[in-house]
C-alpha atoms as a PDB file:
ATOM      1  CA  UNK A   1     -67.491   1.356   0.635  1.00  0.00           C
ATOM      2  CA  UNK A   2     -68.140   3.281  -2.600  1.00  0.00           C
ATOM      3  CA  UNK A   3     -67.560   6.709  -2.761  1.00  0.00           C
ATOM      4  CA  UNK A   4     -68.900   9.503  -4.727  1.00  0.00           C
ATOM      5  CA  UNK A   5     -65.298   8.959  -6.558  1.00  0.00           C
ATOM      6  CA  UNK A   6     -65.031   5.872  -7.215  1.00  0.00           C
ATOM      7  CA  UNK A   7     -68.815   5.725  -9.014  1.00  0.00           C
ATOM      8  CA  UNK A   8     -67.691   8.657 -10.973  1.00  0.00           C
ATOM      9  CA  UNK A   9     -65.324   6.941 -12.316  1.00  0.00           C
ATOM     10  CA  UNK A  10     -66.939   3.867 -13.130  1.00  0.00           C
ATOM     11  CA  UNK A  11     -69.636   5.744 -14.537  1.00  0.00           C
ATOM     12  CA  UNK A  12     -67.296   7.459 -16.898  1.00  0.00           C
ATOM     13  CA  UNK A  13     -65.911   3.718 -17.702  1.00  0.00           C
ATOM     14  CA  UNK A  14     -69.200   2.898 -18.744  1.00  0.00           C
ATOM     15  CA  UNK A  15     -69.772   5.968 -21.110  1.00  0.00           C
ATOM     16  CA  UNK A  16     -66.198   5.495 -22.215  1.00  0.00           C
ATOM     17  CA  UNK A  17     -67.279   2.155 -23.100  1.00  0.00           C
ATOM     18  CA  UNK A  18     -70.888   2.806 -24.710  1.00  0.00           C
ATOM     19  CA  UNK A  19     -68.707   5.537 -27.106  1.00  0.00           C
ATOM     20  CA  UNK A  20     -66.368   3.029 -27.904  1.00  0.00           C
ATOM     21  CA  UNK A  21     -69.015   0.794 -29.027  1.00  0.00           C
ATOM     22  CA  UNK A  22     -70.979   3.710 -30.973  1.00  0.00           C
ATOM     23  CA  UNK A  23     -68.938   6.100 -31.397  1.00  0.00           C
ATOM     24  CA  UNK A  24     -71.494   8.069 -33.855  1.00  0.00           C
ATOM     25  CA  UNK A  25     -73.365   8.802 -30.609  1.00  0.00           C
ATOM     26  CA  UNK A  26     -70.558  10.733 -28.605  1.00  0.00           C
ATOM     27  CA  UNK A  27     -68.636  12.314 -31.168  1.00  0.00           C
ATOM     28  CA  UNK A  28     -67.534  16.048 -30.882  1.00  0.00           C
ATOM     29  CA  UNK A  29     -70.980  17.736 -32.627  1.00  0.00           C
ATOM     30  CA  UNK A  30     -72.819  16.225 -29.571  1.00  0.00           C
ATOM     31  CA  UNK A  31     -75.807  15.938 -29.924  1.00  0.00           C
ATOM     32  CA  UNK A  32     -75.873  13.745 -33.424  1.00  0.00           C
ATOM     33  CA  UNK A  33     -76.721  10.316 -33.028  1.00  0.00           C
ATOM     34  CA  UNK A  34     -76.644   7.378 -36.603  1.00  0.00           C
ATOM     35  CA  UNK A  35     -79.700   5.562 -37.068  1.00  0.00           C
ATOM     36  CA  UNK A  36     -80.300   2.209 -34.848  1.00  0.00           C
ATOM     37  CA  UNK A  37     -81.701  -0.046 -37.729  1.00  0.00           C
ATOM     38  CA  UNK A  38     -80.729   0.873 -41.917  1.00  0.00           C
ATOM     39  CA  UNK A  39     -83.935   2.339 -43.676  1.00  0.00           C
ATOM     40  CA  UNK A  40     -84.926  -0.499 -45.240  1.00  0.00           C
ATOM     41  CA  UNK A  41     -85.337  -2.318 -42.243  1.00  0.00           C
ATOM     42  CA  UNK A  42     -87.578   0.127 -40.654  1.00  0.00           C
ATOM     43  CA  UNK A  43     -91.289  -0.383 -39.556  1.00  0.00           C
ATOM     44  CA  UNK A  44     -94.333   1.064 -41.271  1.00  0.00           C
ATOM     45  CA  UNK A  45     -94.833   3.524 -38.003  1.00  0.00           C
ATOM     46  CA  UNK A  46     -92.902   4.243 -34.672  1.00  0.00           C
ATOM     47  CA  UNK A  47     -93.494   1.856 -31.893  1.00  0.00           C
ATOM     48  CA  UNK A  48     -96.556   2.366 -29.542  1.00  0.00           C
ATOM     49  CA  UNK A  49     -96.749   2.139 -25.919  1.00  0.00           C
ATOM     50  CA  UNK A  50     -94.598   2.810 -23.011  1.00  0.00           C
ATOM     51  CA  UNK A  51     -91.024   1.845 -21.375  1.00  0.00           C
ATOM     52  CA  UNK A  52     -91.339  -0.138 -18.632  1.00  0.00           C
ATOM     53  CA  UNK A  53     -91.664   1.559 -14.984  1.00  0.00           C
ATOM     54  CA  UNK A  54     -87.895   3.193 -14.723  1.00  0.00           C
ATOM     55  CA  UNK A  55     -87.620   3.326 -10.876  1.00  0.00           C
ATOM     56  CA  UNK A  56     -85.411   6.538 -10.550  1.00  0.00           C
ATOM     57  CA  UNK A  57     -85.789   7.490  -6.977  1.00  0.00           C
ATOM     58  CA  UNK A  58     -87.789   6.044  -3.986  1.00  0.00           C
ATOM     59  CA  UNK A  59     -90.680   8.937  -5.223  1.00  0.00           C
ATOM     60  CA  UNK A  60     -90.380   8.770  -8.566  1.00  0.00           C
ATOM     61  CA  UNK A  61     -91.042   5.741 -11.194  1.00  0.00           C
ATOM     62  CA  UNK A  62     -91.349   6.541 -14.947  1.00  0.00           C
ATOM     63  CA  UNK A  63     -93.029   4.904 -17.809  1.00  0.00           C
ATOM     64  CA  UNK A  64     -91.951   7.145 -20.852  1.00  0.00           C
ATOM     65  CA  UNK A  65     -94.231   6.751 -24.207  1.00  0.00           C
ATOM     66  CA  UNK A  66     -91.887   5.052 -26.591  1.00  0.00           C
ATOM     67  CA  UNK A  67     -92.516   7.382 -29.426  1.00  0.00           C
ATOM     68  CA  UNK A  68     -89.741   9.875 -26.779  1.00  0.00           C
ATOM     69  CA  UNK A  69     -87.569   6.862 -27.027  1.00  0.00           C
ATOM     70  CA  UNK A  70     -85.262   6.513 -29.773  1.00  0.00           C
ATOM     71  CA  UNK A  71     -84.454   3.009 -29.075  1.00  0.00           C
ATOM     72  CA  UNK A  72     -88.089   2.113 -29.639  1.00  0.00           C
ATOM     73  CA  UNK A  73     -87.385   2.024 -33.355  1.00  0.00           C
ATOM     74  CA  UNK A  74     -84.800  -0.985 -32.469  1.00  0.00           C
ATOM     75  CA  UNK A  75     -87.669  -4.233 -31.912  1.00  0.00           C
ATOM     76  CA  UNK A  76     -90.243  -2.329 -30.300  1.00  0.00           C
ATOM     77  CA  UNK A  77     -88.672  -1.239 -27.041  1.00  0.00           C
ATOM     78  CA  UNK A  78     -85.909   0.375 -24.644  1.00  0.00           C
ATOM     79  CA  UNK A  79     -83.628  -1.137 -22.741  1.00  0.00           C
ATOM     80  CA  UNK A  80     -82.106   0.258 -19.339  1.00  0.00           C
ATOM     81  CA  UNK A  81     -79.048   0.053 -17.256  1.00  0.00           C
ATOM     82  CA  UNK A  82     -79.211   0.009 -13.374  1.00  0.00           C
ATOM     83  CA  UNK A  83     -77.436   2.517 -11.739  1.00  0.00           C
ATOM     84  CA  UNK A  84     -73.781   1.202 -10.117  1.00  0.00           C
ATOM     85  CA  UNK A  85     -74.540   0.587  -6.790  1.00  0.00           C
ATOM     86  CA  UNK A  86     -78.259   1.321  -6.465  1.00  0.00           C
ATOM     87  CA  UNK A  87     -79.783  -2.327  -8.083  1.00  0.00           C
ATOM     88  CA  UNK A  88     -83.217  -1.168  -7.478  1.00  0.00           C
ATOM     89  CA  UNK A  89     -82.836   2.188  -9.754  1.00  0.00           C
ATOM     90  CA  UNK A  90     -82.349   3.147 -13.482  1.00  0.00           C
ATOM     91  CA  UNK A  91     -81.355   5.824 -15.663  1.00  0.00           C
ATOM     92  CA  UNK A  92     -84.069   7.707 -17.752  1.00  0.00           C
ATOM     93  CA  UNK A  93     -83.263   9.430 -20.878  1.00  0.00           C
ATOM     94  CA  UNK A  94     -85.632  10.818 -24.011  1.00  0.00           C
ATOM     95  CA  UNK A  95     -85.867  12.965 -26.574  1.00  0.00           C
ATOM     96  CA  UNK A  96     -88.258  15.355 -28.099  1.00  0.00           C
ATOM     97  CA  UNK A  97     -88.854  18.043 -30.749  1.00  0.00           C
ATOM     98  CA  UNK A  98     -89.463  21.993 -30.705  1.00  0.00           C
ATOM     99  CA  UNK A  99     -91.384  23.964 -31.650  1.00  0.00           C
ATOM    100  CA  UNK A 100     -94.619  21.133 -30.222  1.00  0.00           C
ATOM    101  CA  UNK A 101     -92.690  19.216 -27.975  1.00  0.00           C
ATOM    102  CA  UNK A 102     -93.618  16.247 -29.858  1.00  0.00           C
ATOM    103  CA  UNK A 103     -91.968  12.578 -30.245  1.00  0.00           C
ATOM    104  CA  UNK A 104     -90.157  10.488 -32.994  1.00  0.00           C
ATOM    105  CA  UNK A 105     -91.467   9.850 -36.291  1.00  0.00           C
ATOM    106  CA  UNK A 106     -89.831   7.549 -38.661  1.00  0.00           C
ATOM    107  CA  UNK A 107     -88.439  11.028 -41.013  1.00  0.00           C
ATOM    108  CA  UNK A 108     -87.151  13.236 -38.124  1.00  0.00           C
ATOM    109  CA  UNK A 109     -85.763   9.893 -36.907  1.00  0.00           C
ATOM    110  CA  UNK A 110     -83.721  10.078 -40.078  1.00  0.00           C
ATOM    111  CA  UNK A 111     -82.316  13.449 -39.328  1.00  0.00           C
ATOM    112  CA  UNK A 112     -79.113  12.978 -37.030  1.00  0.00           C
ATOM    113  CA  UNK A 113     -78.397  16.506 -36.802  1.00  0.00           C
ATOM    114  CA  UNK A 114     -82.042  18.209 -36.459  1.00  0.00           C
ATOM    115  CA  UNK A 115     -81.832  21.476 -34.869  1.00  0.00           C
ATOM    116  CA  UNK A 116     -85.139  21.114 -33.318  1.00  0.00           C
ATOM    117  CA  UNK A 117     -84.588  18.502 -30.952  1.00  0.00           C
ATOM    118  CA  UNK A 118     -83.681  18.419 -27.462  1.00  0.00           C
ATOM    119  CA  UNK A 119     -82.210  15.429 -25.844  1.00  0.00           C
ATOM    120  CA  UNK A 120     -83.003  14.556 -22.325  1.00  0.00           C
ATOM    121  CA  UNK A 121     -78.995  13.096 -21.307  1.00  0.00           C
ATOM    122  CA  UNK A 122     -79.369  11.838 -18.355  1.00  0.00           C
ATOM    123  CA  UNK A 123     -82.402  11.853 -15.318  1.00  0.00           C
ATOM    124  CA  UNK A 124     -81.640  10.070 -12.025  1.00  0.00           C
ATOM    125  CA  UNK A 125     -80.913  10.020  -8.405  1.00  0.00           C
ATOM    126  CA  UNK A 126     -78.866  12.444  -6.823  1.00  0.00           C
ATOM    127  CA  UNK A 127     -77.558  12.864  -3.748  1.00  0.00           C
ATOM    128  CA  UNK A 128     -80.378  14.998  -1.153  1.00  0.00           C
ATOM    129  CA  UNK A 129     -77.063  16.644   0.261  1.00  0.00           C
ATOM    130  CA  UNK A 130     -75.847  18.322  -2.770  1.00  0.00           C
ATOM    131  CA  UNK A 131     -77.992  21.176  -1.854  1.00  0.00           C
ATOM    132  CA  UNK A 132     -76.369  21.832   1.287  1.00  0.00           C
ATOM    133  CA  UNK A 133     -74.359  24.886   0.850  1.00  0.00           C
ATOM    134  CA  UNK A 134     -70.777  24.359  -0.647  1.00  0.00           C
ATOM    135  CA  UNK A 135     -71.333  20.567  -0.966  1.00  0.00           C
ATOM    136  CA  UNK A 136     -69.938  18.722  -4.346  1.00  0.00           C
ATOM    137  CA  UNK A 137     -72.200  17.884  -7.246  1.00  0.00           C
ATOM    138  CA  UNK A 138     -74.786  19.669  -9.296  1.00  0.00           C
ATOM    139  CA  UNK A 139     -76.934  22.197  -7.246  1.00  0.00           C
ATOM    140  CA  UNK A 140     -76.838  25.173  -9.063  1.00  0.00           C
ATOM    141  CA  UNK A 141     -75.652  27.489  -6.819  1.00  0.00           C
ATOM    142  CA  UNK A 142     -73.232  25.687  -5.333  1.00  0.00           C
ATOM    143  CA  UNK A 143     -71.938  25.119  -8.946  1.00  0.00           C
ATOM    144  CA  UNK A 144     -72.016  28.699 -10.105  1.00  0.00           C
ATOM    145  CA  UNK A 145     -69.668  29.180  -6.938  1.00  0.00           C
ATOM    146  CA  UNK A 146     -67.558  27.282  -8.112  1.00  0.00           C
ATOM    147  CA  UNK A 147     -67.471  28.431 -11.343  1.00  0.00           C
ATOM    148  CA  UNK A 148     -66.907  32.129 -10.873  1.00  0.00           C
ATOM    149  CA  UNK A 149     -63.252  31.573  -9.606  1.00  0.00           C
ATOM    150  CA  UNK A 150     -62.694  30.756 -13.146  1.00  0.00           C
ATOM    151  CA  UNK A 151     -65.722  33.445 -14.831  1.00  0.00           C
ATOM    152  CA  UNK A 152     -65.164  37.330 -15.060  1.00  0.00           C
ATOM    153  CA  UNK A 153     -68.104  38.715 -12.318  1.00  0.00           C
ATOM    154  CA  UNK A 154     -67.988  41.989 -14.130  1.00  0.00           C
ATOM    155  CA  UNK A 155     -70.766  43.213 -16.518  1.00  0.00           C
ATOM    156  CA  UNK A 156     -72.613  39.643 -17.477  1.00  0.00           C
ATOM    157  CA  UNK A 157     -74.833  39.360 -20.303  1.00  0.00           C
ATOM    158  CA  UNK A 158     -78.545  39.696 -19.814  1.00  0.00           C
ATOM    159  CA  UNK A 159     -80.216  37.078 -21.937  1.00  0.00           C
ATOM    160  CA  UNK A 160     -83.852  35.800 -21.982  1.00  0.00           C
ATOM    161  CA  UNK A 161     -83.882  35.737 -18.434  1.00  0.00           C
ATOM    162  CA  UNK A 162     -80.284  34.201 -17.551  1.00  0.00           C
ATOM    163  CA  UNK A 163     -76.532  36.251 -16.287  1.00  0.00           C
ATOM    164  CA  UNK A 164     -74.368  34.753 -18.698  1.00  0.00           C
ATOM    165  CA  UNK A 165     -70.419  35.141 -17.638  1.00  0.00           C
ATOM    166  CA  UNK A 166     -67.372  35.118 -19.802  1.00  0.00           C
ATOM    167  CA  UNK A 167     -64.357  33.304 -18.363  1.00  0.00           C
ATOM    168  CA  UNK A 168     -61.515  35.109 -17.159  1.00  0.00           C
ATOM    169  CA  UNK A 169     -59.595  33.804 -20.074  1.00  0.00           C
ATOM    170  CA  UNK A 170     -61.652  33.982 -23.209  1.00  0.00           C
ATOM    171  CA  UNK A 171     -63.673  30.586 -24.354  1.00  0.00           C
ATOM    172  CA  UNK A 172     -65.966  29.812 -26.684  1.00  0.00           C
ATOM    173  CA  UNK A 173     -68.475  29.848 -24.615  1.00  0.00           C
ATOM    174  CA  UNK A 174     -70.901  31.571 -21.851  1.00  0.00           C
ATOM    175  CA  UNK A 175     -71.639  29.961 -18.104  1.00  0.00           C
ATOM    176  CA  UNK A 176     -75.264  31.434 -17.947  1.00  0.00           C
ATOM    177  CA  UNK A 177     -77.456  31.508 -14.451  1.00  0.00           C
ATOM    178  CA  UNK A 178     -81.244  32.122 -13.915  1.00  0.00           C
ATOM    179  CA  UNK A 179     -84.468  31.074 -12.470  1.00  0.00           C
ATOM    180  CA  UNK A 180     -85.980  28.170 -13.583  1.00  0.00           C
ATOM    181  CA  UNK A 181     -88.985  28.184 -11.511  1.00  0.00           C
ATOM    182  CA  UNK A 182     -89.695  29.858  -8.253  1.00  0.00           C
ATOM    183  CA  UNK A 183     -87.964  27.372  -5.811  1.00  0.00           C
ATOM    184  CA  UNK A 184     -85.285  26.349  -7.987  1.00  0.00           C
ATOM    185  CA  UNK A 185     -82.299  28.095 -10.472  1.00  0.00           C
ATOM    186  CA  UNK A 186     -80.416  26.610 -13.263  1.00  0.00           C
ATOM    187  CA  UNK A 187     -77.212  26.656 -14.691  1.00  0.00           C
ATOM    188  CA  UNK A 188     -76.154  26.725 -18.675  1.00  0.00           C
ATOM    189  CA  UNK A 189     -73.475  26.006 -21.001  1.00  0.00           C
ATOM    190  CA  UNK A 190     -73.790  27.684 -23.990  1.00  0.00           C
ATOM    191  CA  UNK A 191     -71.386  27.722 -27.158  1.00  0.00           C
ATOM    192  CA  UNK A 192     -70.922  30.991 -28.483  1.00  0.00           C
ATOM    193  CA  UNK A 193     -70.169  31.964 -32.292  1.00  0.00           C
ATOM    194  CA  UNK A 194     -67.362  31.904 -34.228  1.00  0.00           C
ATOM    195  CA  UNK A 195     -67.837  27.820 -33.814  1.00  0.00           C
ATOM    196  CA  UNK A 196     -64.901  25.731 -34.702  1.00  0.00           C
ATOM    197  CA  UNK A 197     -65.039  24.119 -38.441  1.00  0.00           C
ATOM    198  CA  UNK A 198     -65.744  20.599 -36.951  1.00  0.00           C
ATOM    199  CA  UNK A 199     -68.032  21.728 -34.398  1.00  0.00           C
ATOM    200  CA  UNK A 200     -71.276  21.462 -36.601  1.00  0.00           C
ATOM    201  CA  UNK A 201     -74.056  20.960 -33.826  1.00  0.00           C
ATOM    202  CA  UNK A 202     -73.099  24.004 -31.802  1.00  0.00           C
ATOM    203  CA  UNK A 203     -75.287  23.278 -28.471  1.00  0.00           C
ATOM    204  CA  UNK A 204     -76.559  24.374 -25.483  1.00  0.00           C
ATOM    205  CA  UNK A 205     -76.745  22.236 -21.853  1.00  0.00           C
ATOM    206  CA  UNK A 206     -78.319  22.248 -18.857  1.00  0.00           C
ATOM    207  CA  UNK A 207     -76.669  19.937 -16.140  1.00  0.00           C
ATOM    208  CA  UNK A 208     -78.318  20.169 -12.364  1.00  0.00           C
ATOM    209  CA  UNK A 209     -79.790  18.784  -9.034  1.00  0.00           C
ATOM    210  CA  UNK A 210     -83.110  19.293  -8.326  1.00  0.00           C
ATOM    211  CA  UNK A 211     -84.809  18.786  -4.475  1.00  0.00           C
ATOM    212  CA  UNK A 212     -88.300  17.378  -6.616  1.00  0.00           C
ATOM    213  CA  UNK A 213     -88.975  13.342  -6.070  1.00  0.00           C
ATOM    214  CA  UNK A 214     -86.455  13.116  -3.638  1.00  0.00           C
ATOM    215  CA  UNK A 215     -83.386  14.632  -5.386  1.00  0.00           C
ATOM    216  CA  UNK A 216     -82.518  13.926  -8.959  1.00  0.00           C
ATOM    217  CA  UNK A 217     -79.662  15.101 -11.124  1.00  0.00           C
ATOM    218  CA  UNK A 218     -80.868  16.166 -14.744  1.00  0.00           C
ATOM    219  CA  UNK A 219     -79.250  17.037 -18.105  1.00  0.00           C
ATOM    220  CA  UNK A 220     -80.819  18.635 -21.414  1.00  0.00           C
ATOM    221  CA  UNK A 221     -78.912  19.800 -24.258  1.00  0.00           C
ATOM    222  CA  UNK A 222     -80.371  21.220 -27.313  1.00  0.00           C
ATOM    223  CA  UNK A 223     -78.937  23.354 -30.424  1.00  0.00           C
ATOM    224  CA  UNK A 224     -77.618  26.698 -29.135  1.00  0.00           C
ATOM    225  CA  UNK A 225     -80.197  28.735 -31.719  1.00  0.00           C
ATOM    226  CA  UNK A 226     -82.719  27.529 -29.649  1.00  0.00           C
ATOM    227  CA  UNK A 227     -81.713  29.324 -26.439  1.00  0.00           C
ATOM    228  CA  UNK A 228     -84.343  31.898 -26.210  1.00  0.00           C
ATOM    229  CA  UNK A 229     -86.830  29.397 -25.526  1.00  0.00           C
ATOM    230  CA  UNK A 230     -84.139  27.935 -22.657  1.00  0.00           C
ATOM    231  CA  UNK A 231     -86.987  28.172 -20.158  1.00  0.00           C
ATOM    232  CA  UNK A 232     -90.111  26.244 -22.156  1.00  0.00           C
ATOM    233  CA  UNK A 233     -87.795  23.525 -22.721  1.00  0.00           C
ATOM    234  CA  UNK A 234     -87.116  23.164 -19.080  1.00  0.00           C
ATOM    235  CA  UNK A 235     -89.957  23.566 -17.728  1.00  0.00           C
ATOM    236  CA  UNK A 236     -91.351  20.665 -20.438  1.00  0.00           C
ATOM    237  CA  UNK A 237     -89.404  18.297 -19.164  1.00  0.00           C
ATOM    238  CA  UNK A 238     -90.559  18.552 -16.069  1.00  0.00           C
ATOM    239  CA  UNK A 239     -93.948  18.404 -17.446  1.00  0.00           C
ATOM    240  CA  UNK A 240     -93.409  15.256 -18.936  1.00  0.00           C
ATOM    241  CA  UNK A 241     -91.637  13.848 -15.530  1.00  0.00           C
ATOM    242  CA  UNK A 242     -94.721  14.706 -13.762  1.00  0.00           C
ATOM    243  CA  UNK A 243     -96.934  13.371 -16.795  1.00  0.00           C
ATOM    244  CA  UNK A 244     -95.211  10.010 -16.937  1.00  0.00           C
ATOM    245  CA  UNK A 245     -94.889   9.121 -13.401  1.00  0.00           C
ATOM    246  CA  UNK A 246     -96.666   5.909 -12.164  1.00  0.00           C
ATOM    247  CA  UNK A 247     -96.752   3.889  -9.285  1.00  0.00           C
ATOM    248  CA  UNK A 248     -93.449   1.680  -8.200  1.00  0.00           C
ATOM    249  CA  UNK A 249     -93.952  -2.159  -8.799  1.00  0.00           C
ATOM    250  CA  UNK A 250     -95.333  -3.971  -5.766  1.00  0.00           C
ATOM    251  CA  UNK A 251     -92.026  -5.412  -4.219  1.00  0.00           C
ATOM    252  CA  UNK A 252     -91.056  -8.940  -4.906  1.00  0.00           C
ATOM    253  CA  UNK A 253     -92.216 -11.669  -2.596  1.00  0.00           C
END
């Protein structure tokens, strides 16, 4: 039987693997990426349409507009891995642009470090007992738990919204907690200033499990400057989850 260890680590096999293959992706400024396809090769105008239907939980199938999808400049489309162990389900990930939330375009495409852009990591299933109190994974609370045997409880930062904590031992950066909507809370990373010489994409991430569509895990990062809009960015995303759903494929016969 698999176990929630055992995926992990084939799951970090398989990024291992992706980064050795393009590196330029996963390197230590995050969120960077090098272009798919050399300039002259590109087309007269990003690729229309949508992905096909991503099925990422039994409630929830996307079709994401390609011009989100950064692979869309490579021939037109996007391809997708299946999740290990769940044949039937798929990873989502996009990207988008502040301050209009809008897609790719064949200049900011050209821009590998644009501050304005958020990148959607990673959006699938998660397990529905995370939430359960002091179970493993991603639900916020249980997470900032966790986390505050390592964090200093005394006198956090207020900012836009969130508690941010310093570790006990001085980092360079903030665990930050807060709302995100009414039912739900949300938990930060955020890199604080002076940043490391080589660390030229300073960022900000967001890494949970939400109860919506049946439980899904999530992951956003975006560059740190842009943390007072933390909030319009989240709530965005889910925007565009709720814009892009569709209805699963009829089951094979």
């Amino acid at each position: 039987m698999r176990t929630r260890c055992s995926e992990r680590a084939a799951r970090l096999a398989l990024v291992a693997l992706v980064c050795a293959l393009g590196a330029a992706g996963c390197g230590k400024s995050g969120i960077a990426n090098k272009p798919l396809v050399p300039p002259e090769e590109l087309p007269s105008a990003w690729p229309q349409g949508n992905t096909d239907p991503l099925k990422i939980t039994d409630q929830l199938t996307l079709s994401i507009p390609l011009q989100f999808e950064r692979a869309a400049i490579h021939h037109g489309k996007a391809t997708r891995a299946l999740l290990f162990g769940q044949s039937d389900r798929a990873e989502a990930q996009f990207d988008f642009f502040l301050p209009d939330f809008s897609g790719y375009t064949l200049q900011n495409y050209q821009n590998d470090a644009d501050p304005t852009k958020v990148e959607v990591v990673y959006l699938h299933a998660g397990d529905p007992h995370e939430a359960d109190a002091d179970a493993a994974g991603e639900y916020p609370p249980n997470m900032l738990k966790r986390a505050m045997q390592d964090l200093n409880p005394d006198n956090p930062k207020e900012m836009y919204g969130l508690k941010c904590y310093q570790g006990r031992v001085l980092s360079d950066r903030l665990t930050c907690y807060g709302k995100r909507d009414e039912h739900e809370d949300i938990l930060l990373y955020v890199k604080v200033p002076p940043f490391a010489a080589e660390d030229t994409f300073p960022v900000m991430q967001a890494r949970y499990f939400s109860r919506r569509y049946g439980g899904v895990r999530i992951a956003w990062r975006a560059h740190v400057n842009n943390l007072p809009r933390w909030h319009d960015i989240d709530s965005q995303i889910w925007k565009f989850i709720d814009a892009w759903k569709v209805e699963p494929a009829p089951p094979a016969r």
